[in-house]
Protein backbone atom coordinates (compact mmCIF):
# COMPACT_ATOMS: atom_id res chain seq x y z
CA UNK A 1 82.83 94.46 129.42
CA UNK A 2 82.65 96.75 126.67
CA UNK A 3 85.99 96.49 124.19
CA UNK A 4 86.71 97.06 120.69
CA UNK A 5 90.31 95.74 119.16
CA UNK A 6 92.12 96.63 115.84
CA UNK A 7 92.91 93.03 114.21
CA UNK A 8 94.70 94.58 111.72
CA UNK A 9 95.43 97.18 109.34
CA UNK A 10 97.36 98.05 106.02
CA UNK A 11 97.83 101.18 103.80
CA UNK A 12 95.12 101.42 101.06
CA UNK A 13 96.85 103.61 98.76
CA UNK A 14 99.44 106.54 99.18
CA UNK A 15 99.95 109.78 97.02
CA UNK A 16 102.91 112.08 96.83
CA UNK A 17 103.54 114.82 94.71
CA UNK A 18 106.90 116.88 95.56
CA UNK A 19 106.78 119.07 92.85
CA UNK A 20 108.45 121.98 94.95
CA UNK A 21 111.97 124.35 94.15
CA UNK A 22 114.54 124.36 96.15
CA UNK A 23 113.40 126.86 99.02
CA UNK A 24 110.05 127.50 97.58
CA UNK A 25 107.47 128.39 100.35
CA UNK A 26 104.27 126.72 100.72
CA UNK A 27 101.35 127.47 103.20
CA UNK A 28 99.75 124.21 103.90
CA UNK A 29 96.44 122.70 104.11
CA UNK A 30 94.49 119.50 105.10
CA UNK A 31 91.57 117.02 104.73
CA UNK A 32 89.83 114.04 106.28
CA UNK A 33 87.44 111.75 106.21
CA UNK A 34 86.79 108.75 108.07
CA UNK A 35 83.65 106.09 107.95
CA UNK A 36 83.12 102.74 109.21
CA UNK A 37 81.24 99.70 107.42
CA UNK A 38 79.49 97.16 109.82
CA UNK A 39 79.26 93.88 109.16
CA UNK A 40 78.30 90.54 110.72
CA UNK A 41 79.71 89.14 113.51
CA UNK A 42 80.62 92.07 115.30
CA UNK A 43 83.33 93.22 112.56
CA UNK A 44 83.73 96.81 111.22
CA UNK A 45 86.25 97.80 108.72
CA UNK A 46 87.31 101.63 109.06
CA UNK A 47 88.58 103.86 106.71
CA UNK A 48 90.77 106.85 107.31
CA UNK A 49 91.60 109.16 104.43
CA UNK A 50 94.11 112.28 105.16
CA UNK A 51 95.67 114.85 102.97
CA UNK A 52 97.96 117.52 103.50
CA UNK A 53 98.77 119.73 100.66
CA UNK A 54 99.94 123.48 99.57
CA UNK A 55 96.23 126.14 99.65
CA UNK A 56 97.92 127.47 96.49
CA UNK A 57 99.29 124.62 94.28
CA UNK A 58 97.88 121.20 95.82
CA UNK A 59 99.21 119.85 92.79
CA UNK A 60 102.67 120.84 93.27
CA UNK A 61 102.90 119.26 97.23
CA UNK A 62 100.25 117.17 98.39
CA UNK A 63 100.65 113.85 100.34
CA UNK A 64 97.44 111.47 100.91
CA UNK A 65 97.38 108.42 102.50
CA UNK A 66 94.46 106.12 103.00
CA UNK A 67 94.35 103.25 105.92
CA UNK A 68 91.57 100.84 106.71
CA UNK A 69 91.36 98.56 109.52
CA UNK A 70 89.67 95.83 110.82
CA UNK A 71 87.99 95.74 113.83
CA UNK A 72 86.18 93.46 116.47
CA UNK A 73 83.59 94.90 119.22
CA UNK A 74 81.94 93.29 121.66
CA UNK A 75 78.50 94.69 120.41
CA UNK A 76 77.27 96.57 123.43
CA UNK A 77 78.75 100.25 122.39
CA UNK A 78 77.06 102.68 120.27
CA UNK A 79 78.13 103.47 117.11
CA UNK A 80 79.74 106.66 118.23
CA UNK A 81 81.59 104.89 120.48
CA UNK A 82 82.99 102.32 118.03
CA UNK A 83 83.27 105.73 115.48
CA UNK A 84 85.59 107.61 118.10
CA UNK A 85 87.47 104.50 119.31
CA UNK A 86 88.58 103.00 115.59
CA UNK A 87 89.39 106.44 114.45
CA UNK A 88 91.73 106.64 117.44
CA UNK A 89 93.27 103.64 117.11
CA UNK A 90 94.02 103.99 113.53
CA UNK A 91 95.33 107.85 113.29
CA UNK A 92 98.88 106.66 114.53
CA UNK A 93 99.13 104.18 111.46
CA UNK A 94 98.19 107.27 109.16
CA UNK A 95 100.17 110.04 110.60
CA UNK A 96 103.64 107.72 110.71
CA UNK A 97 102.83 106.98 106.63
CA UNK A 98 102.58 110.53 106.35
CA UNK A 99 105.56 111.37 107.66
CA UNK A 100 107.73 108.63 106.37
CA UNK A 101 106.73 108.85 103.16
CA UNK A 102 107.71 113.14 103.36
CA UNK A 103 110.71 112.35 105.47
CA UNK A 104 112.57 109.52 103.05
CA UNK A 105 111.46 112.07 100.36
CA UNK A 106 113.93 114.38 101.67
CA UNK A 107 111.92 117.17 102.86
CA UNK A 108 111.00 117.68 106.38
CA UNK A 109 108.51 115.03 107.58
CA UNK A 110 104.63 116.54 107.31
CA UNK A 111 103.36 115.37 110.72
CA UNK A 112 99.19 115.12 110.40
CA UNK A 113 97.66 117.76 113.07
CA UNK A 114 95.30 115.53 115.05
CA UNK A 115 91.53 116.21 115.09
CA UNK A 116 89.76 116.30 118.75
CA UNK A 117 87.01 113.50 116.97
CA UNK A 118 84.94 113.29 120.25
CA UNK A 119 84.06 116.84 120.33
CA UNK A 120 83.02 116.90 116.55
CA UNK A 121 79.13 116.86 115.55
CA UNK A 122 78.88 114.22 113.64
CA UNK A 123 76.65 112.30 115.64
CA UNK A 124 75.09 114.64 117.57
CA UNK A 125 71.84 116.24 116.24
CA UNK A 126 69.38 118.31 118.58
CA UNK A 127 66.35 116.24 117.78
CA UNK A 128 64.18 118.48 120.53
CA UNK A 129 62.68 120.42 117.31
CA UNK A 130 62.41 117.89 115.04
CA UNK A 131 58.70 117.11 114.31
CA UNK A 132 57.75 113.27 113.20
């Protein structure tokens, strides 16, 4: 049977700038990116990188946070499968960093908008009109 399973995880590195007055009005943004390294054994390491920050002045509010895990798989899924499944399982760890680190800051918590990952393109290329 088919299974992949997080063996562990940490934060990378974290960024927060609160440069903001009080009652100032900010229209927010955000970024990520997310690859996986494979390695031997049937071990991946993941990396998830999110920002949220203000369109206008990223540098006066932006919070990043970065969070790699470690994974096992039992080496019968594809890579898309492994890509969707890691990224799943890791989100949570990045979102709650995200809003713990805006939350203690004393500002209301950002909470990281989640990203539908198994209906993006990134793996999927029409190859019907390629020519070799």
């Amino acid at each position: 049977m088919a299974s992949i399973v997080l063996k562990g995880y940490r934060a990378k590195d974290i960024e927060f700038h609160g440069h903001l007055n009080p009652g100032e009005k900010i229209q927010l943004d955000n970024k990520y990116s997310y690859n996986v390294r494979y390695g031997k054994d049937n071990v991946c390491v993941a990396e998830l990188s999110c920002q949220v920050f203000d369109k206008k002045s990223p540098e006066k509010f932006k919070i990043s946070v970065i969070v790699e895990g470690i994974f096992s798989h039992s080496g019968d899924q594809t890579k898309e499968q492994i890509h969707v499944t890691t990224y799943k399982e890791l989100f949570p760890y990045a979102r709650v960093l995200a809003s713990t680190v805006t939350s203690v800051a004393g500002i209301p918590p950002v909470i990281l908008p989640t990203v539908d990952i198994e209906n993006q393109s990134i793996y999927r290329i029409d190859t019907e009109n390629l020519k070799p």
